[in-house]
C-alpha atoms as a PDB file:
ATOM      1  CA  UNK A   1    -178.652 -61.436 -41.530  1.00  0.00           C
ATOM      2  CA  UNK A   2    -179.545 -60.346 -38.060  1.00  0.00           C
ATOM      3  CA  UNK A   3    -179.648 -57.041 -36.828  1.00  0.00           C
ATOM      4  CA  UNK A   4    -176.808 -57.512 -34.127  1.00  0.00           C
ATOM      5  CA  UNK A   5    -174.724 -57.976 -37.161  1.00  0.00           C
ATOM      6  CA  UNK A   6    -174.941 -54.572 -39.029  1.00  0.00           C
ATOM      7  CA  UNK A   7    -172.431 -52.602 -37.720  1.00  0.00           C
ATOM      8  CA  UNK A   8    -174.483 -49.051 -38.610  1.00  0.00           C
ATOM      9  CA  UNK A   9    -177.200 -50.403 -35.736  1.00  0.00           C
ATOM     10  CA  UNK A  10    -174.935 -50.596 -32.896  1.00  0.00           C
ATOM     11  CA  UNK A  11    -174.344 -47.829 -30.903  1.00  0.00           C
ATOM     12  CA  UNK A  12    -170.849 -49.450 -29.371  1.00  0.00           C
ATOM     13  CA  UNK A  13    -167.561 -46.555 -30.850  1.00  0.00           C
ATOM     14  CA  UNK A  14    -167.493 -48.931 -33.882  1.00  0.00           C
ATOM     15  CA  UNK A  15    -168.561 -46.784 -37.121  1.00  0.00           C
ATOM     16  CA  UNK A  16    -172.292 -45.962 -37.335  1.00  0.00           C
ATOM     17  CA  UNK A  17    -174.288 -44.398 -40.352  1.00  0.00           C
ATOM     18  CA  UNK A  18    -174.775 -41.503 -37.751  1.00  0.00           C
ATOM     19  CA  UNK A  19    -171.537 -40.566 -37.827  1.00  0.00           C
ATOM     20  CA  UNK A  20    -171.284 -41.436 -41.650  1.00  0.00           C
ATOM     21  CA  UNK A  21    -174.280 -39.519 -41.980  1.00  0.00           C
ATOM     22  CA  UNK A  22    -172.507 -36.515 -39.991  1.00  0.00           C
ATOM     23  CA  UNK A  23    -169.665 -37.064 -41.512  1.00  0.00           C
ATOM     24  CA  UNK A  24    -170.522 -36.428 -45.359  1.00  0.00           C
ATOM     25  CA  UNK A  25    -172.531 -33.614 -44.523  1.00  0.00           C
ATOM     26  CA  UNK A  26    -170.196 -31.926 -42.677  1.00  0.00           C
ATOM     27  CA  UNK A  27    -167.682 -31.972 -45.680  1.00  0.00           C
ATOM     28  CA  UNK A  28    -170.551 -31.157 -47.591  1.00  0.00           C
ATOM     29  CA  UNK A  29    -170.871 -27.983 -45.555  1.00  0.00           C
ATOM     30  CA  UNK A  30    -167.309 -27.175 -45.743  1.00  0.00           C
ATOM     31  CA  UNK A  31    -167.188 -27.449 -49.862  1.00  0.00           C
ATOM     32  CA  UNK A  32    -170.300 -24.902 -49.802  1.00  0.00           C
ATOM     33  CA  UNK A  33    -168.471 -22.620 -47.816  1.00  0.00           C
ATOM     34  CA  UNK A  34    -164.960 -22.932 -49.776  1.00  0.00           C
ATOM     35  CA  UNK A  35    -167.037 -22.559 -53.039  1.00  0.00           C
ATOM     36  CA  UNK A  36    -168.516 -19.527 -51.113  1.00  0.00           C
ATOM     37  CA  UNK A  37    -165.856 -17.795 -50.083  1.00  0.00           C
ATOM     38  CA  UNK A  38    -164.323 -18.022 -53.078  1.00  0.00           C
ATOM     39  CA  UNK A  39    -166.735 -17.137 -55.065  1.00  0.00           C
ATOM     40  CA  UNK A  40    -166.792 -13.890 -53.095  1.00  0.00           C
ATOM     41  CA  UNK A  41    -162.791 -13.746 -52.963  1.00  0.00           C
ATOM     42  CA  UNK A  42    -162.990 -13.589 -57.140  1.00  0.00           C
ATOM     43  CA  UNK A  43    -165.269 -11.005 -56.938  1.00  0.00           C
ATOM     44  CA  UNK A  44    -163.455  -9.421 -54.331  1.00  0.00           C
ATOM     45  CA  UNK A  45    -159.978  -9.206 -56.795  1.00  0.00           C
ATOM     46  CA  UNK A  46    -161.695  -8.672 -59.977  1.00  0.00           C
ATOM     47  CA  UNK A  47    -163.268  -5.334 -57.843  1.00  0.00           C
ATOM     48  CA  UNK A  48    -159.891  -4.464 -56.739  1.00  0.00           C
ATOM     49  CA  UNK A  49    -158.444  -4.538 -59.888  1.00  0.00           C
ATOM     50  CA  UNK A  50    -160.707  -2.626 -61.750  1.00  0.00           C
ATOM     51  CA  UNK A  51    -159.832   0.190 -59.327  1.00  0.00           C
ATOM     52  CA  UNK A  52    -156.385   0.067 -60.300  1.00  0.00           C
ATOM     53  CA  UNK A  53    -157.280  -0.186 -63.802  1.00  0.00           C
ATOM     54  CA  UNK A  54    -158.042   3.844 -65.756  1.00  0.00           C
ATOM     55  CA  UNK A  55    -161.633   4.648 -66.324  1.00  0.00           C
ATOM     56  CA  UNK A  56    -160.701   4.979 -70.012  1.00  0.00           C
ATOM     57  CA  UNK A  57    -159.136   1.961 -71.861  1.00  0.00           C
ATOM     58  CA  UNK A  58    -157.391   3.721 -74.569  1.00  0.00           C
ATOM     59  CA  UNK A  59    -155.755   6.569 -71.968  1.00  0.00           C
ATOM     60  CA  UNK A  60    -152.875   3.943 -71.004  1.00  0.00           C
ATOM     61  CA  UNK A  61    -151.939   3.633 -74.793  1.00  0.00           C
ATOM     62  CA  UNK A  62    -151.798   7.101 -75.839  1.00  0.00           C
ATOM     63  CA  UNK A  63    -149.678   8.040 -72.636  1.00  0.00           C
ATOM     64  CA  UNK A  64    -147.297   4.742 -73.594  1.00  0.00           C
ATOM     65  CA  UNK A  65    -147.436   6.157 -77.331  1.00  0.00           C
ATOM     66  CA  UNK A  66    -146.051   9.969 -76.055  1.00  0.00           C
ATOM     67  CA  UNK A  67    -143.308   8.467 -73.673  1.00  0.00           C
ATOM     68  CA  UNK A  68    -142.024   5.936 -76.486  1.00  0.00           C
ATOM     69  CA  UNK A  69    -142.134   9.237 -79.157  1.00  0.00           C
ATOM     70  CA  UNK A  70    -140.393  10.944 -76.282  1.00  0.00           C
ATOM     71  CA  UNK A  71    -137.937   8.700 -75.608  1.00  0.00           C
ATOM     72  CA  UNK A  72    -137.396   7.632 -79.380  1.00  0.00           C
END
């Protein structure tokens, strides 16, 4: 096989492994940064909720204990 007939040597607007090349690792790039960002999204919401959430764990059960014996 001759050179002249691979098409990743010629430089003509055919496809080359340049662009192949580019190409992958670009996407590559973009799945590292999605992965990223996400990453840093979770720990983003789990921060958020554990502001929402009371310091002590048991507090929202005894309140919900006193307004069902309230209400009851």
């Amino acid at each position: 096989m001759a050179d002249t007939d691979k098409w990743y040597l010629k430089t003509e607007k055919a496809p080359s492994l340049y662009m192949w090349v580019f190409r992958n690792m670009a996407m590559g790039a973009v799945w590292a940064a999605l992965v990223l960002f996400g990453l840093i999204a979770f720990i983003l919401v789990i921060r958020a909720i554990s502001f929402i959430l009371p310091e002590d764990p048991f507090a929202l059960l005894d309140t919900t204990g006193r307004l069902i014996t309230a209400f009851a």
